[in-house]
PDB file of N, CA and C in Angstrom:
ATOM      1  N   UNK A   1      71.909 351.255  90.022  1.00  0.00           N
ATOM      2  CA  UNK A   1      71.761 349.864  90.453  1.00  0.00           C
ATOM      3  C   UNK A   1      72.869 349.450  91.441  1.00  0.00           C
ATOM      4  N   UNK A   2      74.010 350.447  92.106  1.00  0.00           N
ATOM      5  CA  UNK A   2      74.841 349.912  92.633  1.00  0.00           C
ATOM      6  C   UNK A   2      74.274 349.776  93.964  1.00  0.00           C
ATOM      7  N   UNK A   3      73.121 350.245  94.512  1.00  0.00           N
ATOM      8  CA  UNK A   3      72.770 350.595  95.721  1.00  0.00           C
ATOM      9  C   UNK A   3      72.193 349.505  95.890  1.00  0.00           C
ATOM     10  N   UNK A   4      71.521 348.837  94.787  1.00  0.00           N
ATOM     11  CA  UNK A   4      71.061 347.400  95.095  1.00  0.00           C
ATOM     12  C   UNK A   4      71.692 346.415  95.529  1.00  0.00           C
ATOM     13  N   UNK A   5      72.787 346.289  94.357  1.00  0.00           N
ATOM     14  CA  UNK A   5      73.746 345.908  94.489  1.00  0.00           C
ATOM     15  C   UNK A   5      74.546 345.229  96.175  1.00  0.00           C
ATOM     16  N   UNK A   6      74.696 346.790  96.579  1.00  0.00           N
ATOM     17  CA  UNK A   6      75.288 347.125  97.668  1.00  0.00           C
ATOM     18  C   UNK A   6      74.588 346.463  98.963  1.00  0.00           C
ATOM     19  N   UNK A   7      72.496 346.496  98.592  1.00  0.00           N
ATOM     20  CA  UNK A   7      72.065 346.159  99.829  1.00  0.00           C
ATOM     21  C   UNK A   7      72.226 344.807 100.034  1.00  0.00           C
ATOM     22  N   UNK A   8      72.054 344.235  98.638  1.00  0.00           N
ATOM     23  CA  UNK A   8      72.217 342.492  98.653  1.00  0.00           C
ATOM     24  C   UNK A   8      73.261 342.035  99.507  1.00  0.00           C
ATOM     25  N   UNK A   9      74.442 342.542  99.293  1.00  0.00           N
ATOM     26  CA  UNK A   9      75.481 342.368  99.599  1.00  0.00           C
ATOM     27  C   UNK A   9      75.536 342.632 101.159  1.00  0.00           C
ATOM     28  N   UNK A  10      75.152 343.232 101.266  1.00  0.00           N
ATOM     29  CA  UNK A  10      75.237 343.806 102.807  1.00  0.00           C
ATOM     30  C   UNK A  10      73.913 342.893 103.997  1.00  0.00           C
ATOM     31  N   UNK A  11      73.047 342.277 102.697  1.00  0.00           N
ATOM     32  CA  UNK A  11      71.742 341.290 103.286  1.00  0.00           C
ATOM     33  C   UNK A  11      72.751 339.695 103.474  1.00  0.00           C
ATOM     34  N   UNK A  12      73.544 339.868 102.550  1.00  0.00           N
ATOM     35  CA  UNK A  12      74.223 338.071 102.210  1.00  0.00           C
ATOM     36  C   UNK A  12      75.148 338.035 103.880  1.00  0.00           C
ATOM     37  N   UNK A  13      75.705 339.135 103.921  1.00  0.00           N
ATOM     38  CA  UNK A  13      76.612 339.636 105.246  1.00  0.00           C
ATOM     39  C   UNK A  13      75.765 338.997 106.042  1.00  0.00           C
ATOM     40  N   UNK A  14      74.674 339.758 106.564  1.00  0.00           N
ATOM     41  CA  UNK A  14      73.954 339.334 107.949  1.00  0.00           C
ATOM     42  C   UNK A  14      73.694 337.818 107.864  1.00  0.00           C
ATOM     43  N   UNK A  15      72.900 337.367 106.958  1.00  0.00           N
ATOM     44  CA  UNK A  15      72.844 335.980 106.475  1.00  0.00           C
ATOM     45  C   UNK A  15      73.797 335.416 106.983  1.00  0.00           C
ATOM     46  N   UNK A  16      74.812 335.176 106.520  1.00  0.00           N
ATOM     47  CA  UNK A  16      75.912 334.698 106.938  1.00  0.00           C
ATOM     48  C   UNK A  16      76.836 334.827 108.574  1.00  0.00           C
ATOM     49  N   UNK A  17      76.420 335.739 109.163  1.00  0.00           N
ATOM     50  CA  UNK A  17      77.029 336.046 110.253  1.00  0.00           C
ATOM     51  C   UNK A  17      76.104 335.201 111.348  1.00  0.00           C
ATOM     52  N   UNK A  18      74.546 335.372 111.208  1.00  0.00           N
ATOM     53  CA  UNK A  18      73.630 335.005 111.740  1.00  0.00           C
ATOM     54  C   UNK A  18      73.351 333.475 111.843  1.00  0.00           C
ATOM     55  N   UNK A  19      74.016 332.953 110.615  1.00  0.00           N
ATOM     56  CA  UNK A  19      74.234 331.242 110.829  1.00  0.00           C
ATOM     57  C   UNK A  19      75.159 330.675 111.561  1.00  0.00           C
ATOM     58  N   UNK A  20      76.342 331.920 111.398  1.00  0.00           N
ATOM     59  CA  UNK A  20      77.653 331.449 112.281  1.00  0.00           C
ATOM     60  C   UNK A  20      77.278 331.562 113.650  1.00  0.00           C
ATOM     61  N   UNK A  21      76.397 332.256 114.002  1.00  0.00           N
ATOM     62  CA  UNK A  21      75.793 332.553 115.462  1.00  0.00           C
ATOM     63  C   UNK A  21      74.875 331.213 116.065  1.00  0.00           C
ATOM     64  N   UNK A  22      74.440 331.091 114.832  1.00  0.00           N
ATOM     65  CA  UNK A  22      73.511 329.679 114.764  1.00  0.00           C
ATOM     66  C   UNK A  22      74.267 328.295 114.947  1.00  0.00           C
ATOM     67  N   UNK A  23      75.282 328.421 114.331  1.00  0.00           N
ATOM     68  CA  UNK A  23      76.087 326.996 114.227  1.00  0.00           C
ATOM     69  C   UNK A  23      76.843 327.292 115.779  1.00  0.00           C
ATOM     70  N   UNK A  24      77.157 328.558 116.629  1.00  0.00           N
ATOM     71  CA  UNK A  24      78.142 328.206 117.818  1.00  0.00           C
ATOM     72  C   UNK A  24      77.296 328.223 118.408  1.00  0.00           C
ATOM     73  N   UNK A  25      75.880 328.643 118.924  1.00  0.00           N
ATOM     74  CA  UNK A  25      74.937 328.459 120.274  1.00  0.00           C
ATOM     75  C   UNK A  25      74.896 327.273 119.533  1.00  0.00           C
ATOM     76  N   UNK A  26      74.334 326.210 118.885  1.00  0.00           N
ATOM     77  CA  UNK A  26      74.144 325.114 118.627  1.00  0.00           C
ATOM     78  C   UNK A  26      75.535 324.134 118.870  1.00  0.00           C
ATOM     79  N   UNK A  27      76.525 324.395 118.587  1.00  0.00           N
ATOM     80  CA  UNK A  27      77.299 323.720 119.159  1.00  0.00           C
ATOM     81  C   UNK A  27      77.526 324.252 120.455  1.00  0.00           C
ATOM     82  N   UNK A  28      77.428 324.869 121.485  1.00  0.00           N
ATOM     83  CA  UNK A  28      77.803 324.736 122.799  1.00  0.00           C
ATOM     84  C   UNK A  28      76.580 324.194 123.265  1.00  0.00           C
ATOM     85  N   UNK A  29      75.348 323.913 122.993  1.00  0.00           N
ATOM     86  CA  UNK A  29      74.003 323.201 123.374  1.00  0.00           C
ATOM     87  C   UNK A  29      74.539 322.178 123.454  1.00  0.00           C
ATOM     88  N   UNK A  30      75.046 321.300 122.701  1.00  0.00           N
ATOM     89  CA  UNK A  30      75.531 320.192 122.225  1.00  0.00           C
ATOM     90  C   UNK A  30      76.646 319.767 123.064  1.00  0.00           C
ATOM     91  N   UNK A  31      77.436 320.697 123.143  1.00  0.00           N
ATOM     92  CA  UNK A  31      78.719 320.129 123.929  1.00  0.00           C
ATOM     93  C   UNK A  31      78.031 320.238 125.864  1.00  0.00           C
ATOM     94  N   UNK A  32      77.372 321.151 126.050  1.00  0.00           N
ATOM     95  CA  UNK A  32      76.852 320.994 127.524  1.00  0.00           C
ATOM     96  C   UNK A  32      75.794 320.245 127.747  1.00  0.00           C
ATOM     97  N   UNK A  33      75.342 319.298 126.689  1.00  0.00           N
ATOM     98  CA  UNK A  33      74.315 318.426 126.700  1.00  0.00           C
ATOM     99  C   UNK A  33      75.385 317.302 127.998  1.00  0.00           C
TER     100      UNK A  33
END
């Protein structure tokens, strides 16, 4: 079960990186509005 484990973990990663990507194109939209 560690491999599960491991993929979750490694799914929560992208998740997370992919919002931070989300939150700075969204804020420079915003600021060059």
């Amino acid at each position: 079960m560690h491999h599960m484990r491991f993929k979750w973990s490694y799914l929560a990663a992208i998740a997370v990186s992919l919002a931070l990507w989300a939150a700075i194109i969204l804020g420079v939209k915003h600021l060059l509005r």
